[in-house]
Structures are given as C-alpha cells and as structure tokens.
Protein backbone atom coordinates (compact mmCIF):
# COMPACT_ATOMS: atom_id res chain seq x y z
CA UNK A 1 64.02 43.50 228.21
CA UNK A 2 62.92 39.73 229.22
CA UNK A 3 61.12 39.33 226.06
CA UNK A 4 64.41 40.85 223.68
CA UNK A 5 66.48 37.91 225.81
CA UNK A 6 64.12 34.93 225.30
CA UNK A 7 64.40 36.05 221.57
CA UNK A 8 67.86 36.01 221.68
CA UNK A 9 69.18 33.17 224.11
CA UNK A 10 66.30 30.72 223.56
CA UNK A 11 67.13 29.52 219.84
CA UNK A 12 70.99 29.84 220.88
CA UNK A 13 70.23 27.28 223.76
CA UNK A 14 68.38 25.00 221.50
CA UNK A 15 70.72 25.27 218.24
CA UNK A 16 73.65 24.73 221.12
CA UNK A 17 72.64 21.62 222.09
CA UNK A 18 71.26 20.25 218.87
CA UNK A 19 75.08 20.70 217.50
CA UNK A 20 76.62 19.02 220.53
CA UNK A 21 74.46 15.95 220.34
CA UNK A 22 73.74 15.51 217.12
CA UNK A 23 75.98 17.60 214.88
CA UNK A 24 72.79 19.55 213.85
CA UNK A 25 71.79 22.93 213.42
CA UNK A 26 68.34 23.98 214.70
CA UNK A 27 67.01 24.40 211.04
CA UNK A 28 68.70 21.79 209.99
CA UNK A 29 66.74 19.94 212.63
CA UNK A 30 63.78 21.82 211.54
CA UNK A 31 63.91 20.66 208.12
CA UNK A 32 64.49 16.99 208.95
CA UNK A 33 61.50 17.43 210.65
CA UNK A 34 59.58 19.23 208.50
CA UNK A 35 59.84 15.97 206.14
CA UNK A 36 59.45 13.56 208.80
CA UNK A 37 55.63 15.43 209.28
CA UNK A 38 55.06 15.27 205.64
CA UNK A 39 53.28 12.58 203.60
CA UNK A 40 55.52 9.93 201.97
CA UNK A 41 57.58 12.62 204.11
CA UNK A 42 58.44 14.57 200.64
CA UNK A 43 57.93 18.38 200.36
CA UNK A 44 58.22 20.90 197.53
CA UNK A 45 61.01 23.03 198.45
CA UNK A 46 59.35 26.50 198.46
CA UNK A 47 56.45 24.53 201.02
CA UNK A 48 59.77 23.34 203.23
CA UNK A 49 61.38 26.74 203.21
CA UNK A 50 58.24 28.13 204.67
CA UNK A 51 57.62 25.42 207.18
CA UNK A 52 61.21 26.18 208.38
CA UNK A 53 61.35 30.09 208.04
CA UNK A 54 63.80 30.28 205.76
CA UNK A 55 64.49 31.78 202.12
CA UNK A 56 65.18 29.09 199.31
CA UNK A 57 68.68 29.97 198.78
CA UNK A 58 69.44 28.79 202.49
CA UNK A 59 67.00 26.04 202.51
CA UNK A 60 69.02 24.60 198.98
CA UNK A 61 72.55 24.98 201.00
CA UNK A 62 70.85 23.30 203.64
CA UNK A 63 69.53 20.50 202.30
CA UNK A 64 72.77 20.19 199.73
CA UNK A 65 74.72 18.77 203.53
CA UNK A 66 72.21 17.15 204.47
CA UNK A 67 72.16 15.26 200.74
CA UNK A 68 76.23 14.76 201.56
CA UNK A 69 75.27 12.73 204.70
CA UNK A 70 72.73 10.71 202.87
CA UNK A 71 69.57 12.54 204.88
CA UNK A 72 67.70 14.05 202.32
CA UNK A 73 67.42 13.63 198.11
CA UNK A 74 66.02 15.72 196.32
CA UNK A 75 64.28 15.33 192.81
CA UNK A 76 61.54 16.75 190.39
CA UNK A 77 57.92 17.12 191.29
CA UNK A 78 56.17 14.32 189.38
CA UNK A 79 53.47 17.04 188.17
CA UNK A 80 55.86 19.69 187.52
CA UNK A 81 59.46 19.35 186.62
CA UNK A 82 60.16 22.76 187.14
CA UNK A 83 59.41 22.44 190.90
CA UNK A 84 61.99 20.17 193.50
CA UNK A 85 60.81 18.08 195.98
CA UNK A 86 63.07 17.00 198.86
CA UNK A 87 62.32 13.71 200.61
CA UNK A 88 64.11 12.60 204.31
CA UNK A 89 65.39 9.26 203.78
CA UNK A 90 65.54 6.21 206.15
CA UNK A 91 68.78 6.96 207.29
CA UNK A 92 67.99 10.38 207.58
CA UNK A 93 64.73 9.89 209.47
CA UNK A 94 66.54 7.36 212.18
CA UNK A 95 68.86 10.10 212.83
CA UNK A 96 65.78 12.06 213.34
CA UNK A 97 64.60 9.48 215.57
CA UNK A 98 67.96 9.77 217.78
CA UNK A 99 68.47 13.60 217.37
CA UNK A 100 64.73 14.26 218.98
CA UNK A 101 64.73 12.96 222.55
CA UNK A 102 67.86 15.50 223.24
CA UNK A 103 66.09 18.18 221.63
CA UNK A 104 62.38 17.41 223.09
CA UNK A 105 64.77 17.11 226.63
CA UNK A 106 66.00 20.90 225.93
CA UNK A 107 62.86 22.08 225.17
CA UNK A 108 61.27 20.99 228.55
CA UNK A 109 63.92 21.73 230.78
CA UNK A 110 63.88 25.39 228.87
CA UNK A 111 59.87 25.96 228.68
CA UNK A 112 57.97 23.84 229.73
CA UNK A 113 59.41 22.21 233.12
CA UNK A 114 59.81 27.05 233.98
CA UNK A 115 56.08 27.10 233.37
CA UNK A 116 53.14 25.88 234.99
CA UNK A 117 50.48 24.73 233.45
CA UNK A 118 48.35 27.95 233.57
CA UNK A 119 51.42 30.05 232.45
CA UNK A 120 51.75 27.29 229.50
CA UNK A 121 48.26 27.75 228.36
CA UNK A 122 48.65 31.74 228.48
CA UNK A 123 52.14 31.77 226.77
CA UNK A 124 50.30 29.24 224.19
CA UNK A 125 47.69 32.37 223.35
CA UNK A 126 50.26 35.11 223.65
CA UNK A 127 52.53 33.48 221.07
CA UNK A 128 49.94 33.10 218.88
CA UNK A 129 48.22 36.08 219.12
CA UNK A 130 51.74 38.07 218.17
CA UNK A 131 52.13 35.38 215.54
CA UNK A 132 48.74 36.67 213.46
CA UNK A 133 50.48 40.33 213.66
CA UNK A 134 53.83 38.92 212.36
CA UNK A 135 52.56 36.50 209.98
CA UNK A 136 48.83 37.44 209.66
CA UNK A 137 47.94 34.79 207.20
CA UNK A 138 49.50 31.71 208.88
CA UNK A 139 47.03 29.47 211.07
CA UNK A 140 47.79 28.97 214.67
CA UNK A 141 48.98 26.34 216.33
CA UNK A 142 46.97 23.52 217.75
C-alpha cells in the first residue's frame, strides 16, 4: 500500500539525512525548531512535547543532549516553578540555521519537486482533513 510506504520511508529519508549532515535526529530537529518558532524562542515543556509529537519522558532525554551540546537550557517557568521551560540558545539556533537548508533541500526533492502544484494543493487538504480524524482538536495548517 503507497500510503503504508510514504508512512514508513518518508520520515526514514528525512531523519537519514538530518543525521548525516547535521548529526541530528528528525525530532531533535523538530524541537530545535519548535523553539526557534517560539517567542523569546522559550517553550514550556509539555507545549514543546506536543509541538513535536512526543511524550515528556522522550522530549526530557531529548533535550538533556541537546543541553550537553550547549543547544538548549532549560529552567523554571517564571509564573510557575513547578513547570520547565526550555529555551534554544544562540549556538543552538545557528546550528539551526546550518542544519535547515539540508533538510528544507530533502524535503523538496522528496515532496514537493514529485508534485505539481495542483497535486500540492490537494495533498495540502488530504493531510489535513485525516489530521482532524487523528487529532480532532488540533487546527490545520496554514
């Protein structure tokens, strides 16, 4: 089944070349990028975990190596200390910077350079009509 295969090989592809280039895993990647989106780009862990579909547990291992390379720090929420925020540092977002053209590369050669733009806009709706079954209370994309 095509659809089974794009599930499967797609994020493989992507996670592939993220680790060759940049010595990244794709939620790794998401995460730095999660915080690079974010005002003062800080994010309250549970509000990261979501962003990057992950549980907390793998989110805190996650962002524990990315503290070792000096990427992320985390700290209390200023209006609750019982809450941790995680904030991308500079270092962290100019390896962002030099991580994403590789990435945004993969991405087009993968999807968007296979699709023209009428197949783009339909895959657009498709994805997020399954989306509203899978996650029925998350917004779609823009």
């Amino acid at each position: 089944m095509s659809l089974a295969g794009l599930m499967f090989k797609l994020p493989g592809a992507l996670d592939y070349q993220l680790q060759r280039d940049s010595g990244l895993t794709h939620f790794e990647y998401l995460v730095l990028a999660g915080l690079s989106e974010s005002p003062d780009r800080s994010r309250r862990m549970s509000d990261l975990a979501g962003f990057a579909n992950g549980s907390l547990s793998r989110l805190s291992h996650v962002v524990k190596r990315l503290e070792r390379r000096s990427f992320v720090v985390r700290r209390p929420a200023e209006d609750d200390g019982r809450i941790t925020v995680a904030t991308l540092t500079d270092a962290g977002y100019a390896f962002l910077v030099d991580a994403a053209p590789g990435h945004v590369r993969t991405v087009r050669e993968y999807v968007i350079d296979a699709l023209t733009p009428e197949q783009l806009a339909q895959l657009k709706v498709i994805a997020d009509q399954i989306l509203q079954r899978v996650d029925p209370g998350k917004p779609c994309s823009e």
